[in-house]
Protein backbone atom coordinates (compact mmCIF):
# COMPACT_ATOMS: atom_id res chain seq x y z
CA UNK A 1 100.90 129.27 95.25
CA UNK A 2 97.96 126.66 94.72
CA UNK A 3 95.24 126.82 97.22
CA UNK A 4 96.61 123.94 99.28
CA UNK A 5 100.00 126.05 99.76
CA UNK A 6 98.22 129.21 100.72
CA UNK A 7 96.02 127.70 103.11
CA UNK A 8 98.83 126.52 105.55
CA UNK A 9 99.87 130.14 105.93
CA UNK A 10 99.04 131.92 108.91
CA UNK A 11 95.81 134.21 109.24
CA UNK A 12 96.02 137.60 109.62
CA UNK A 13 93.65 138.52 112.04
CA UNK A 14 92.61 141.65 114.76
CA UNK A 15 90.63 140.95 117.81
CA UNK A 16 87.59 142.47 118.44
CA UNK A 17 87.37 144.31 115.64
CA UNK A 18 86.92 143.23 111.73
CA UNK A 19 90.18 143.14 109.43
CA UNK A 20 89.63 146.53 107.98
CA UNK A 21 89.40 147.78 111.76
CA UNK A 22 85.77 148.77 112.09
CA UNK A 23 83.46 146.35 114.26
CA UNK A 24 82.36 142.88 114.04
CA UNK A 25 78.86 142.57 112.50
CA UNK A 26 77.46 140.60 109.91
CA UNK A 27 74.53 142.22 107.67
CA UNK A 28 71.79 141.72 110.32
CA UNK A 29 73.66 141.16 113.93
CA UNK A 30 76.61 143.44 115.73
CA UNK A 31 79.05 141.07 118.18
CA UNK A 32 80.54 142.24 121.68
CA UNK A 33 83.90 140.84 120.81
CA UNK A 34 85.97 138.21 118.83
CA UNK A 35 88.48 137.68 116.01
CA UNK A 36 88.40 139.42 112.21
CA UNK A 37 90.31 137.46 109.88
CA UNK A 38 90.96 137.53 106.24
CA UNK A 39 91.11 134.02 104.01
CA UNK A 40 93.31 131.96 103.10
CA UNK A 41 94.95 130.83 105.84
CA UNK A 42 95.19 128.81 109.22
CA UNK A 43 95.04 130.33 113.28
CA UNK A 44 96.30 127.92 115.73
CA UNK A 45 94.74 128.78 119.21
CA UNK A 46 96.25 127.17 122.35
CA UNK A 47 93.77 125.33 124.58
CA UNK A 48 94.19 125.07 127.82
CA UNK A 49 94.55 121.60 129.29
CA UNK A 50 90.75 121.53 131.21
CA UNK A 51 89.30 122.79 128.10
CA UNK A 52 85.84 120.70 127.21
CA UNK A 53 84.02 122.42 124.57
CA UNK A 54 83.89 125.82 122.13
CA UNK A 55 81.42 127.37 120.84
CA UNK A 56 81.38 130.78 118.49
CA UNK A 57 79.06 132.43 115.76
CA UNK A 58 80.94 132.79 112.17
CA UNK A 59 80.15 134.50 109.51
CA UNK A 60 81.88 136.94 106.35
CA UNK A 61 81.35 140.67 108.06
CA UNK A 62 78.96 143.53 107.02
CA UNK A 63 81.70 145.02 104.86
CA UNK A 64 81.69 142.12 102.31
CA UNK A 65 78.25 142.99 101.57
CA UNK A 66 77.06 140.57 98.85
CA UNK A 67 80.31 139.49 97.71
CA UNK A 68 83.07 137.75 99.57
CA UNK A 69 83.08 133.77 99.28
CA UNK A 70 84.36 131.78 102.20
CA UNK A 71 84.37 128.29 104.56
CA UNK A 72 85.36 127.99 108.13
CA UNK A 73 87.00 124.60 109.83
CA UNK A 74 88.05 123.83 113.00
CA UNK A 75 89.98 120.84 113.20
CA UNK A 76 92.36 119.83 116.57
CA UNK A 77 94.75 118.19 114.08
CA UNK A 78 96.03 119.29 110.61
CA UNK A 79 94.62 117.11 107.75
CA UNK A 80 92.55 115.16 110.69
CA UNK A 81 88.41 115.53 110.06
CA UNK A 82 87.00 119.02 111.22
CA UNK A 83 85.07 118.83 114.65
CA UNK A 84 83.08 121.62 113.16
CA UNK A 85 82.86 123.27 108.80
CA UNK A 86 80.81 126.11 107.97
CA UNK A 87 78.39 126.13 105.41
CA UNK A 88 79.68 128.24 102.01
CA UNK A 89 79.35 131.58 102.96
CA UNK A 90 78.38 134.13 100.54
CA UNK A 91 77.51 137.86 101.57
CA UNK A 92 77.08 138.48 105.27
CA UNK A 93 73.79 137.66 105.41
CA UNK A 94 74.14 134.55 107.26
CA UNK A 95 75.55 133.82 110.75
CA UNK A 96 76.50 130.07 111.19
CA UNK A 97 76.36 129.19 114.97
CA UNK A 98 78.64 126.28 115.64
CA UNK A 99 76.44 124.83 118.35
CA UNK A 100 78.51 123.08 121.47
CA UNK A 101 81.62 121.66 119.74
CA UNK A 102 82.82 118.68 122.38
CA UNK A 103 87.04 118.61 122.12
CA UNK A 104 88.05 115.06 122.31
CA UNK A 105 90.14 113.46 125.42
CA UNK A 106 92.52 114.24 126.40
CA UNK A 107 92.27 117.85 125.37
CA UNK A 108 94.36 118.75 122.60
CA UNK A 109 96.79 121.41 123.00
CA UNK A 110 95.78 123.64 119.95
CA UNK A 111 93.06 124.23 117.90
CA UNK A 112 93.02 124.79 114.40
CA UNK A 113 90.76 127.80 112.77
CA UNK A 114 91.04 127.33 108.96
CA UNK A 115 89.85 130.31 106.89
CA UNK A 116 89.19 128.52 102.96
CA UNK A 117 88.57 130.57 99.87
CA UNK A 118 86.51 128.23 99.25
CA UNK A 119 88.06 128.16 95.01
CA UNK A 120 86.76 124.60 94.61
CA UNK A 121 83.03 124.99 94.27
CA UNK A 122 83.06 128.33 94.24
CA UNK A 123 79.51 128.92 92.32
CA UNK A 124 79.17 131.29 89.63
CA UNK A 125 79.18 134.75 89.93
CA UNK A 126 81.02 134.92 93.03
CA UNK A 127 83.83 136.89 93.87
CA UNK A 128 86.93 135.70 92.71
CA UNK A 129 90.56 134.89 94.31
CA UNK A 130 89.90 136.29 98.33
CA UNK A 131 88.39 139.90 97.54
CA UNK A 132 86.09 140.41 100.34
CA UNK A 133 86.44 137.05 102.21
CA UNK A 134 86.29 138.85 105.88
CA UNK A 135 85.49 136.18 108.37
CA UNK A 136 84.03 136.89 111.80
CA UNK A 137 84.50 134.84 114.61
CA UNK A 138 82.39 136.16 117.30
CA UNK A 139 81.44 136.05 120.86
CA UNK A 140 82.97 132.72 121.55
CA UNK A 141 83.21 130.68 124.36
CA UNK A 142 85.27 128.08 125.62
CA UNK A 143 83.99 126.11 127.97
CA UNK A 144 86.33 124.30 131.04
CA UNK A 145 86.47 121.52 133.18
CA UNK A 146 85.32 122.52 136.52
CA UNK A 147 86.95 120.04 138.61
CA UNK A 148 90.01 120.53 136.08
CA UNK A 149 89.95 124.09 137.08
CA UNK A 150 89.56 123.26 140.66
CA UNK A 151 92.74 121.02 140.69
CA UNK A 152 94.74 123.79 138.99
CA UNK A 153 93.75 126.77 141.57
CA UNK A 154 95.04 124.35 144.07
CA UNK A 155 97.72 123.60 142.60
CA UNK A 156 98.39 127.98 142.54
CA UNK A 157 97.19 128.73 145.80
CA UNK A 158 100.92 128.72 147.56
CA UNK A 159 102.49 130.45 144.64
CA UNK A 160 100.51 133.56 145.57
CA UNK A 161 101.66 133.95 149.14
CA UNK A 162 105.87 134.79 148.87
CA UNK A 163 105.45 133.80 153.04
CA UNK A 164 104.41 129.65 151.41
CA UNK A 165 107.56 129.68 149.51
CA UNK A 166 109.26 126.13 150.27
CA UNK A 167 106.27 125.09 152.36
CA UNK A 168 104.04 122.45 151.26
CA UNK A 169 99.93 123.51 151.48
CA UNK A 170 97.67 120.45 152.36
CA UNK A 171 93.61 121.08 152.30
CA UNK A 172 92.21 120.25 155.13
């Protein structure tokens, strides 16, 4: 299919280790844990609803070497702008931090991690088609709401306690 076709398909991915199954690194930095993921394709994450923010490191891992051409976006929407788009990434020399990502309000319920071959603008000499385009998405963080989270513990408290059933908690 055409680049636009492939890219709608789902990732294949392996957490906390790269696709081939060894462990995330890029050429310069090892990670504690995250995602692998090959390109094309699209991971939808759910977010939970007193998510505020994400934040991850991404780059193509150590076993692309030199080669591999890829481009990461996160987007909350498909076809809406990307809250965050890698630079072109060529050889695992370079680790892209995302920075603090803000989510928009209300939170969305998914996020959107596209993996592009990056075929348009791919520059010369680069590998073709998706041969070594191993993305890393590593030690990421997703940042919460803290009175969000407050609200929802309460809300759980009684649900823990089978001698609450039926009764109704009140704090004091």
């Amino acid at each position: 299919g055409t680049a636009e076709a492939r890219s709608a398909e789902t990732a294949h991915w392996i957490q906390n280790r790269n696709i081939l199954q060894g462990p995330l690194r890029s050429l310069t930095t090892e990670f504690g844990f995250g995602l692998g993921m090959q390109a094309p394709g699209q991971l939808t994450l759910a977010l939970p609803a007193q998510a505020v923010a994400l934040r991850s490191m991404v780059c193509l891992d150590r076993v692309a070497g030199r080669g591999g051409c890829a481009r990461v976006r996160f987007r909350v929407a498909s076809g809406g702008l990307p809250l965050w788009e890698s630079p072109l990434f060529i050889g695992s020399e370079v680790v892209a931090d995302t920075g603090r990502i803000t989510l928009p309000t209300p939170t969305p319920q998914q996020l959107l991690i596209e993996l592009d071959q990056a075929h348009e603008g791919r520059p010369t000499g680069a590998d073709p088609l998706d041969i070594r385009d191993h993305i890393n998405l590593a030690d990421g963080c997703l940042e919460l709401d803290p009175a969000g989270v407050q609200r929802e513990i309460e809300k759980r408290i009684p649900e823990r306690f089978a001698a609450w059933k039926g009764w109704r908690l009140s704090p004091p």
